[in-house]
Protein backbone atom coordinates (compact mmCIF):
# COMPACT_ATOMS: atom_id res chain seq x y z
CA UNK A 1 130.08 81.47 130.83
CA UNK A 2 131.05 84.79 132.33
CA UNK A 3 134.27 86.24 130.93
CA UNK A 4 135.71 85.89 134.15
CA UNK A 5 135.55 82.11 133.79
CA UNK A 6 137.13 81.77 130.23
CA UNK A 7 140.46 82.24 131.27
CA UNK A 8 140.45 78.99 133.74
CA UNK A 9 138.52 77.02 131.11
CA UNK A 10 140.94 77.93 128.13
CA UNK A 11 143.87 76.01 130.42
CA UNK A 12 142.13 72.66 130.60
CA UNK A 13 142.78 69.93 127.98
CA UNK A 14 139.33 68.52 127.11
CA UNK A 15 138.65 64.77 126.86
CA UNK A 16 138.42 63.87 122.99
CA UNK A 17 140.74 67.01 122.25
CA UNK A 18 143.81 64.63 121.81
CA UNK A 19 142.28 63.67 118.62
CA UNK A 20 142.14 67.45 116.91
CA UNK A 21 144.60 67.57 114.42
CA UNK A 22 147.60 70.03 114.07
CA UNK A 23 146.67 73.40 113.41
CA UNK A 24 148.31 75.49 110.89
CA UNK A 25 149.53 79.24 112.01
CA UNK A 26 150.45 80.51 108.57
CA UNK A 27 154.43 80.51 107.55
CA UNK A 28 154.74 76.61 107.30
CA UNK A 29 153.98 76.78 111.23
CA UNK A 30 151.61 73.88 112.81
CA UNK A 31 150.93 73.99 116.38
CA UNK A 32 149.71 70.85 118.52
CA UNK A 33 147.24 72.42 121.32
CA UNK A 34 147.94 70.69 124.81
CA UNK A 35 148.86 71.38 128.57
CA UNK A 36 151.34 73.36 126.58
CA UNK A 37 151.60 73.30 122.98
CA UNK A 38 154.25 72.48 120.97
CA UNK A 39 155.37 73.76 117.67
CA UNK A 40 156.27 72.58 114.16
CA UNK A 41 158.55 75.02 112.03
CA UNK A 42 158.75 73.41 108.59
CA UNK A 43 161.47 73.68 106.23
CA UNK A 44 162.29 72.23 103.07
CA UNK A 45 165.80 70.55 104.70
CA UNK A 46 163.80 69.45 108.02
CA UNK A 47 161.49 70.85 110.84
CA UNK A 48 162.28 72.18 113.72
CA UNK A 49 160.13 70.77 116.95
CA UNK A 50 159.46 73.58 120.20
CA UNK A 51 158.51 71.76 123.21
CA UNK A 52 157.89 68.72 123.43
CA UNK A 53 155.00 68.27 126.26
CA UNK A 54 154.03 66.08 128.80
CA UNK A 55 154.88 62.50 128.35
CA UNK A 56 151.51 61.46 127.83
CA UNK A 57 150.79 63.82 124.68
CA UNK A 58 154.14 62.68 123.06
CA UNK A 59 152.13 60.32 120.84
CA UNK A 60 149.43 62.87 119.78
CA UNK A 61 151.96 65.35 119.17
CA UNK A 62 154.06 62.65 116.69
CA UNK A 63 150.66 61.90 115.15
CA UNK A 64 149.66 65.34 114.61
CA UNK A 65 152.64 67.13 113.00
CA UNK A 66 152.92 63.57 110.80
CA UNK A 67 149.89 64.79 109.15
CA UNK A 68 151.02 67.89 107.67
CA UNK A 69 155.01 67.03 107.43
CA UNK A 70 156.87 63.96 106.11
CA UNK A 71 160.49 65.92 106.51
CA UNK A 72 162.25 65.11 109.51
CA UNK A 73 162.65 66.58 113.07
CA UNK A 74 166.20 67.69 112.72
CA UNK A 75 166.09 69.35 116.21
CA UNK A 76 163.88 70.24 119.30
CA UNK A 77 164.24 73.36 121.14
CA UNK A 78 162.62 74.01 124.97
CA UNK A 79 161.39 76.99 125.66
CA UNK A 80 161.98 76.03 129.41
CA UNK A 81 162.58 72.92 131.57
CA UNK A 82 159.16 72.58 132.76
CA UNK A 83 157.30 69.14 132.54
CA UNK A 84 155.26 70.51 129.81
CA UNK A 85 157.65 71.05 127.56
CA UNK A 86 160.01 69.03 127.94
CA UNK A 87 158.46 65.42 129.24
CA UNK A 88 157.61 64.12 125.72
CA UNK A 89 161.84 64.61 124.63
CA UNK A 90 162.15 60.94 124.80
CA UNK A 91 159.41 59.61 122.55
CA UNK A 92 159.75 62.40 120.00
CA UNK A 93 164.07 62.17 119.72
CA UNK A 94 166.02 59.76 117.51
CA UNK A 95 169.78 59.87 116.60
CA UNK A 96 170.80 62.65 114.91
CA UNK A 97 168.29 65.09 116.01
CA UNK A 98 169.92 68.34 118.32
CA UNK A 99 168.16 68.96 121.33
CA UNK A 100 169.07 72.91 122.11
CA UNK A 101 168.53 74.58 125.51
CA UNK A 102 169.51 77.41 128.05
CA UNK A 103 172.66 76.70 129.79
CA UNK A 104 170.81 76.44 132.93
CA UNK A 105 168.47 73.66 131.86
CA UNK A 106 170.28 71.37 133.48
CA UNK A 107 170.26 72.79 137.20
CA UNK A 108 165.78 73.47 136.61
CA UNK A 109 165.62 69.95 135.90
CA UNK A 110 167.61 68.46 138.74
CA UNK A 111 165.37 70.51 141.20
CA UNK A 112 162.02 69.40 139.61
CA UNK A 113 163.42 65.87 138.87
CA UNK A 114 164.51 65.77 142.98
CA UNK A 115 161.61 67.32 144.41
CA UNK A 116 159.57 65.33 141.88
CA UNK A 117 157.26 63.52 144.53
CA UNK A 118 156.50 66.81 146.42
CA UNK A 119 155.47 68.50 143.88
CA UNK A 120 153.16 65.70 142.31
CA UNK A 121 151.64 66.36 145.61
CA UNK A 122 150.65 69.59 145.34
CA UNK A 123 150.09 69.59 141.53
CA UNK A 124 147.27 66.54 142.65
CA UNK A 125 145.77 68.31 144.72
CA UNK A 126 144.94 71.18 142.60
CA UNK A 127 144.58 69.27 138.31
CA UNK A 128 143.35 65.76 139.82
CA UNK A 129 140.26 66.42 138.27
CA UNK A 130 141.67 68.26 135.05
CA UNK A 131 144.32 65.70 134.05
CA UNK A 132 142.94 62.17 134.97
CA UNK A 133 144.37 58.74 134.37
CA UNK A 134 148.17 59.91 134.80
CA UNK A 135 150.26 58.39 137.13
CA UNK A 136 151.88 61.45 138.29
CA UNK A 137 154.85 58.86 140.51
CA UNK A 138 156.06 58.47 137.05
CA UNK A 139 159.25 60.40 136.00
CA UNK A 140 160.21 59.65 132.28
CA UNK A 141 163.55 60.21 130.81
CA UNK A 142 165.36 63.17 131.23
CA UNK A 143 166.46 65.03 127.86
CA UNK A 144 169.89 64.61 126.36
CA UNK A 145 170.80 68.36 125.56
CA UNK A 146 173.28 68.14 123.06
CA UNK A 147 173.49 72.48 122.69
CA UNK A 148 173.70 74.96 125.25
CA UNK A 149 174.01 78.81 125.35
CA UNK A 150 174.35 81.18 127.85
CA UNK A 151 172.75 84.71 126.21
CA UNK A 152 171.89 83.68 122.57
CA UNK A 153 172.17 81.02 119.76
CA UNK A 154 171.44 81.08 115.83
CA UNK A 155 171.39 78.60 113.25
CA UNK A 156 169.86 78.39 109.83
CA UNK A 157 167.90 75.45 108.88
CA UNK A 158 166.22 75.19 105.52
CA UNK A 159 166.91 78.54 104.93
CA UNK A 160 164.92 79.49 107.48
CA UNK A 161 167.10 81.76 110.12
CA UNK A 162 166.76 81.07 114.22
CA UNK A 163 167.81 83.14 116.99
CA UNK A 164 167.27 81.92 120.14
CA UNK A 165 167.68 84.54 123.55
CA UNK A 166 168.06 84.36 127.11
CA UNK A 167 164.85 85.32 128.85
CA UNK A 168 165.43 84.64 132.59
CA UNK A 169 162.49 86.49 133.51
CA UNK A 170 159.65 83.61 132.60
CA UNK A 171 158.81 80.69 134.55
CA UNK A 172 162.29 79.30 134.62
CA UNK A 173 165.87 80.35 135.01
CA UNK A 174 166.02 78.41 131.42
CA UNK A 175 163.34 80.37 129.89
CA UNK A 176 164.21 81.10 126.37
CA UNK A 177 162.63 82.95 123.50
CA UNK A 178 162.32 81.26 119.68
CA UNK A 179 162.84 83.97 117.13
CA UNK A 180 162.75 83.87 113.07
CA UNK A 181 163.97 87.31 112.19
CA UNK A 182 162.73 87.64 108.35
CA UNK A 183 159.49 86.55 109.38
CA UNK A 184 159.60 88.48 112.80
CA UNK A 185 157.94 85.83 114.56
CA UNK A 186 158.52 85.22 117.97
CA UNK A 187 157.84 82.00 119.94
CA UNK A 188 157.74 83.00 123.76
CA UNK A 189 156.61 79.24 125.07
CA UNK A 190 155.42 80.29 128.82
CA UNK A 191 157.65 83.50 129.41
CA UNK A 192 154.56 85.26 130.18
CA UNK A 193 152.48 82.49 131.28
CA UNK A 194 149.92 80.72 130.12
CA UNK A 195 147.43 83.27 130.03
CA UNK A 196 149.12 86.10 127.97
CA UNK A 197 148.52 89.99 129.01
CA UNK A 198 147.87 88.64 132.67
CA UNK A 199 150.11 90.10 135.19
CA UNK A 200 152.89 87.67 135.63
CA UNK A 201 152.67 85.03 138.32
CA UNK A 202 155.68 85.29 140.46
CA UNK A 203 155.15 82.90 143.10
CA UNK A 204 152.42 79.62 141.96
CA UNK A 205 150.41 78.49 144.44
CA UNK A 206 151.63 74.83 143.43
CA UNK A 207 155.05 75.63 144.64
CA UNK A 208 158.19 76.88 142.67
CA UNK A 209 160.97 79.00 142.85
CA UNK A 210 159.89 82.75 143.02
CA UNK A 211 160.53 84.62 140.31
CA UNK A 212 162.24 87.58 139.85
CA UNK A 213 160.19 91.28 139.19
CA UNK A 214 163.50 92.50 137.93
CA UNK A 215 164.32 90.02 135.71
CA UNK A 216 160.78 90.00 134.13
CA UNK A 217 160.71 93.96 133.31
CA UNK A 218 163.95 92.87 131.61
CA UNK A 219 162.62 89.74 129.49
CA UNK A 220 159.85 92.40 128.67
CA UNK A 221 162.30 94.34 126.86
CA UNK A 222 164.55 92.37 125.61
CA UNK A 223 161.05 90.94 123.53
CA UNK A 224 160.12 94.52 122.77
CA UNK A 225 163.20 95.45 121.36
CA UNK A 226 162.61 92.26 118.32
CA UNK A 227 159.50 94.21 117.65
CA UNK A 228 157.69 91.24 116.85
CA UNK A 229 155.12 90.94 114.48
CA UNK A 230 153.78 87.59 115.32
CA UNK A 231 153.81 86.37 119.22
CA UNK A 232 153.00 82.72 119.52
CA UNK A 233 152.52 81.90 123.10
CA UNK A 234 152.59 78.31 124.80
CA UNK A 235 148.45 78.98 125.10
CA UNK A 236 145.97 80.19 122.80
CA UNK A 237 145.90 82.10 119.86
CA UNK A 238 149.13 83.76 118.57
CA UNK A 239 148.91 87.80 119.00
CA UNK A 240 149.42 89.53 115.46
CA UNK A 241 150.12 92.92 114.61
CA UNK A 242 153.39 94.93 115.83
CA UNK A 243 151.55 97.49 117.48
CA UNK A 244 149.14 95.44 119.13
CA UNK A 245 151.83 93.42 120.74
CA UNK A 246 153.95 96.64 121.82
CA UNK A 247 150.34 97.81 123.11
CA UNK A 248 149.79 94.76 125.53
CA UNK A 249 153.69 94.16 126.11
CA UNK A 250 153.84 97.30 127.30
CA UNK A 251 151.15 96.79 129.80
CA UNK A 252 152.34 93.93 131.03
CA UNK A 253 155.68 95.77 131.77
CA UNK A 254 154.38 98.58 133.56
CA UNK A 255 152.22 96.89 135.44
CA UNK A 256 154.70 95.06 137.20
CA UNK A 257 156.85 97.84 137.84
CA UNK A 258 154.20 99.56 139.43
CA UNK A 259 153.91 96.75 141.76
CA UNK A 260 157.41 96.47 143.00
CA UNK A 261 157.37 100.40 142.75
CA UNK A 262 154.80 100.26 145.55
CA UNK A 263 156.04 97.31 147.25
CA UNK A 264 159.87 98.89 147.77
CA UNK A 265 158.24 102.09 148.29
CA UNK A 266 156.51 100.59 151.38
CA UNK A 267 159.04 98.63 152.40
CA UNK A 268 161.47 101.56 152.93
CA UNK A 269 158.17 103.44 154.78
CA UNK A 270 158.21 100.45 157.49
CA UNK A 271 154.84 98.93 156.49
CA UNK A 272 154.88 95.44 157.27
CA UNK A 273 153.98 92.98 154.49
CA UNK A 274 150.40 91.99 155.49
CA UNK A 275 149.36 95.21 154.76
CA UNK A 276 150.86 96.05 152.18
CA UNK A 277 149.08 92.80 150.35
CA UNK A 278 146.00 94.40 151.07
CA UNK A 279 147.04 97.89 150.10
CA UNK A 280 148.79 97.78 146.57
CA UNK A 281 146.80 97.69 143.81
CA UNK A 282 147.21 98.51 140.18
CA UNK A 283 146.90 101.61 138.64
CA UNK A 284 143.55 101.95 136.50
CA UNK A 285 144.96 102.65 133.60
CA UNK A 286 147.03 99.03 133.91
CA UNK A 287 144.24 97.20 135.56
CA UNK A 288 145.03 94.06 133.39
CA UNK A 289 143.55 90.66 134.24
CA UNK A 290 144.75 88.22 137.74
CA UNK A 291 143.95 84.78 136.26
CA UNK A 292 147.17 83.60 136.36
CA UNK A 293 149.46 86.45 138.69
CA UNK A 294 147.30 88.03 141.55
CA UNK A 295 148.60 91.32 143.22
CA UNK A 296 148.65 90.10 146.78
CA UNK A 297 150.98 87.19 145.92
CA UNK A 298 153.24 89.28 143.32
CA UNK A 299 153.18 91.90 146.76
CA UNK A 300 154.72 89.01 148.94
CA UNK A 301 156.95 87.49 146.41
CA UNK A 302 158.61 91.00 145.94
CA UNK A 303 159.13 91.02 149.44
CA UNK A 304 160.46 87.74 149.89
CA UNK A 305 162.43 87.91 146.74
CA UNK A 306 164.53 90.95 148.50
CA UNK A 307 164.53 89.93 152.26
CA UNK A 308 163.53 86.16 152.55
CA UNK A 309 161.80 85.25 154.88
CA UNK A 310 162.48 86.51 158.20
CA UNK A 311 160.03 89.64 158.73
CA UNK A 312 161.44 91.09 161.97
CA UNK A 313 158.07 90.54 163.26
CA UNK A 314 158.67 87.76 165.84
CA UNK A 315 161.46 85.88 167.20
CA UNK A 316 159.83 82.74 166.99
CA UNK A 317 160.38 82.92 163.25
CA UNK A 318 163.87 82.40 163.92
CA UNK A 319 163.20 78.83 164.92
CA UNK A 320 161.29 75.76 164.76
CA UNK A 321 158.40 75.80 166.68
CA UNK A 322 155.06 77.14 164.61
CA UNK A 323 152.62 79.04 165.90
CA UNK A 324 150.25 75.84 165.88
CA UNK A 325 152.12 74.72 168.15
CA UNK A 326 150.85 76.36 171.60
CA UNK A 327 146.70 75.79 169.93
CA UNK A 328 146.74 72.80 171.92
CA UNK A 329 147.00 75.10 175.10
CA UNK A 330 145.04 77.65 173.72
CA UNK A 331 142.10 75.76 173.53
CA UNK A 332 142.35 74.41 177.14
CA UNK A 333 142.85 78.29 178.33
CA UNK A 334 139.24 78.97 176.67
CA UNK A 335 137.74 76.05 178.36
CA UNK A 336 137.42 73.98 175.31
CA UNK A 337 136.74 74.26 171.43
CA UNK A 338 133.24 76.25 172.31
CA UNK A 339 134.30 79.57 172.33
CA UNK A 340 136.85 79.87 169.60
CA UNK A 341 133.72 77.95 167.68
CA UNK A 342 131.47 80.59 168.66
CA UNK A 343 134.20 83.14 167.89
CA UNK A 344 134.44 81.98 164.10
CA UNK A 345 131.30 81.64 163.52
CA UNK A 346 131.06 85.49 164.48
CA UNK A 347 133.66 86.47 162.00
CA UNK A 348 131.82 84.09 159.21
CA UNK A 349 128.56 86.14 159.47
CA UNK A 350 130.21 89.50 159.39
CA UNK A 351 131.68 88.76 156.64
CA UNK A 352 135.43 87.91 157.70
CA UNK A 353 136.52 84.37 156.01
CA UNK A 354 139.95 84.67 157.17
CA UNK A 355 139.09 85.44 160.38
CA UNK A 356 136.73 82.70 160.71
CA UNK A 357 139.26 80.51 159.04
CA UNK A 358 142.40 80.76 161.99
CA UNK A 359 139.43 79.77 164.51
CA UNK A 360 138.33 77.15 162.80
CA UNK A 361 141.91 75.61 161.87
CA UNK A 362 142.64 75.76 165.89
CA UNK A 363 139.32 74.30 166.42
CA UNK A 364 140.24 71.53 163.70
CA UNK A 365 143.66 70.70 165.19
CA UNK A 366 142.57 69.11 167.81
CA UNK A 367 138.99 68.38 166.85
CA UNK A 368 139.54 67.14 163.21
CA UNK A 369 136.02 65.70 162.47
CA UNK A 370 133.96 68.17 164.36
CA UNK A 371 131.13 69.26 162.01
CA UNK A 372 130.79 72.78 163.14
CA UNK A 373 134.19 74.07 162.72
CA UNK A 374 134.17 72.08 159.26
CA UNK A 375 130.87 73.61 158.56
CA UNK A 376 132.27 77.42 159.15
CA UNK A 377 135.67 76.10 157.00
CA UNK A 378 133.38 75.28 154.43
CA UNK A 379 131.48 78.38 154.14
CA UNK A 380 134.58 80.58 154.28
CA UNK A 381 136.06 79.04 151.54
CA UNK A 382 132.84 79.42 149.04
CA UNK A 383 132.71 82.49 150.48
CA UNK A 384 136.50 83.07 149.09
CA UNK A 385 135.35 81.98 146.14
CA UNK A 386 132.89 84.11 145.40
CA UNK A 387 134.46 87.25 146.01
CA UNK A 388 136.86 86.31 144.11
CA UNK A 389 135.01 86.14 140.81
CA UNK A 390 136.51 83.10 139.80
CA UNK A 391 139.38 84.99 137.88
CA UNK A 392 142.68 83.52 138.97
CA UNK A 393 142.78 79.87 138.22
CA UNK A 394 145.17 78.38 140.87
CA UNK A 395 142.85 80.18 143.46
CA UNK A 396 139.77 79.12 142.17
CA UNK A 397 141.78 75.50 142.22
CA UNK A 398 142.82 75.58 145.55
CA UNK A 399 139.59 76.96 146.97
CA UNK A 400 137.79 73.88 144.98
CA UNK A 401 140.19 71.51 146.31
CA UNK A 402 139.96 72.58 150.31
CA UNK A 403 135.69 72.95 149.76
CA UNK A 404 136.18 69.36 148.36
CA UNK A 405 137.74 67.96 150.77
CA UNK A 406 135.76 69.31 153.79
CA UNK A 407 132.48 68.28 151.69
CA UNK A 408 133.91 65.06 152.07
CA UNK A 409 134.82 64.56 156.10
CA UNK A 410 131.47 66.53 156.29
């Protein structure tokens, strides 16, 4: 396995892993390994529970932390409103335990809970074959948070101090940060993803709000200035040593602001946004790893993020009719599907996928089974693929997923 391909791997929950038990991270801390883990802070006077996963670990997670603590949850904390954290809350609450959250938990969970069928869609499409026999239609329970904040929190349990911040630069306008001050350890759930020192993914291929550059290089600070001693991360290992978590934190940090440095910097020269995708890059000395972030989106969602989505480029983007629209007449100006076949299958052998790729898709619109054009669709993808090394996972999914499918009309 090339090191490229650990980083994809190390996101997948194994069959027969549900049945690995709890696994102690020093300080009376037990972490349950899944989609996302979750976390068991014991005390003497009850445990605290972080995240609660998806619905259909809730059982391993009970099982697990039952093992190595007979106290009782006395509350749950999510790091953010995602599914994996938070779709477990109803098997794992009773009466009497506080459920404790960002202030704007609420309004992430009414968008995922709405668009709940679109994104099950998309989310298919790419895990299907990572996360089997889940009916994704299903939508349990939403939490009952009984505790909000706005910028921080504390409370003492056990004798064991919490302080919980504001970290609106993560995945999720909710995102919060877990931290025990006399043991400076810091619980960061998915603020920085799920593959930590990775340049942060600010727009996910699956669909979600984009995130903010801004806000990140904030959150980044905010979690420098605990100096933490102890980062445990929603994936993974936790990251030890002060220094070494300064080291990478800062990296992470000035990476991105080298990113929207260049991206405002050619914005305000007039260079349009498809080149500047193909023009930023990161600095060598901050050439971190893309398997989760990937410059090219983080480019776009910069842009986006500051102008939406009107580009000045065309009118037409002003209004309802695509592009795709006029292929229909396209094709009949070139006397048929021939040429623009003959046109892609050019671009394929020099080496241009993308090129090849908008022939093909005109081709495919009106020809959807023709094996030629789904031939040359084929090829560009693996050919995506492998120039791509294989390093960002939801690339490498989607890639998978579209040679997949064409295997299959093929």
């Amino acid at each position: 396995m090339s090191a490229q391909q650990q980083p994809l791997n190390a996101l997948i929950v194994k069959e027969g892993e549900g049945e690995q038990p709890a696994v102690p991270l020093g300080d009376g801390i037990y972490a349950s390994r899944g989609i996302s883990n979750s976390y068991l802070v014991t005390t003497p006077d009850g445990d605290l529970l972080i995240n609660t996963g998806m619905y259909f670990e809730a059982d391993q997670i009970r099982s697990r932390f039952a093992e190595v603590s007979d106290h009782p949850v006395r509350a749950i904390v999510f790091t953010q409103g995602h599914p994996d954290h938070v779709g477990g809350w109803s098997q794992l609450t009773a009466p009497g335990i506080e459920t404790i959250a960002h202030a704007n938990h609420a309004d992430v969970r009414e968008y995922f809970h709405n668009l709940q069928p679109f994104y099950a869609r998309r989310t298919g499409k790419l895990w299907s074959r990572d996360i089997t026999n889940v009916d994704r239609s299903y939508q349990p329970p939403e939490p009952v948070v009984t505790t909000t904040f706005l910028d921080s929190h504390a409370f003492t349990l056990g004798g064991r101090r919490f302080e919980l911040y504001s970290t609106p630069g993560g995945e999720t306008t909710d995102s919060l940060v877990v931290w025990l001050p006399d043991e400076r350890i810091l619980f960061t759930g998915n603020l920085f993803g799920p593959l930590f020192g990775h340049v942060p993914n600010l727009y996910t291929v699956r669909g979600d709000k984009i995130r903010s550059a801004i806000s990140y290089l904030h959150t980044v600070d905010r979690v420098l200035a605990l100096a933490p001693e102890v980062l445990i991360t929603g994936h993974g290992e936790p990251i030890r040593g002060a220094e070494e978590i300064r080291r990478r934190l800062t990296q992470l940090r000035d990476a991105t602001a080298s990113l929207r440095d260049q991206t405002i910097e050619g914005m305000n020269a007039g260079v349009d946004l498809w080149t500047l995708m193909g023009q930023v890059t990161l600095p060598p000395e901050l050439n971190i790893p893309q398997g989760h972030g990937k410059v090219p989106w983080i480019v776009r969602a910069i842009w986006e993020e500051h102008t939406g989505w009107f580009r000045y480029e065309s009118t037409t983007e002003l209004y309802h009719v695509p592009p795709s629209a006029i292929w229909d007449e396209l094709i009949d100006l070139a006397g048929g599907t021939a040429p623009l076949l003959a046109r892609a299958e050019a671009h394929l052998a020099a080496g241009r996928p993308l090129e090849a790729l908008h022939f093909a898709e005109i081709v495919l619109s009106q020809a959807p089974d023709d094996p030629n054009a789904l031939r040359v669709k084929l090829d560009a993808h693996e050919l995506l693929l492998a120039r791509g090394g294989r390093e960002n996972f939801s690339e490498v999914r989607w890639l998978e997923a579209e040679i997949r499918d064409t295997q299959e009309k093929l």
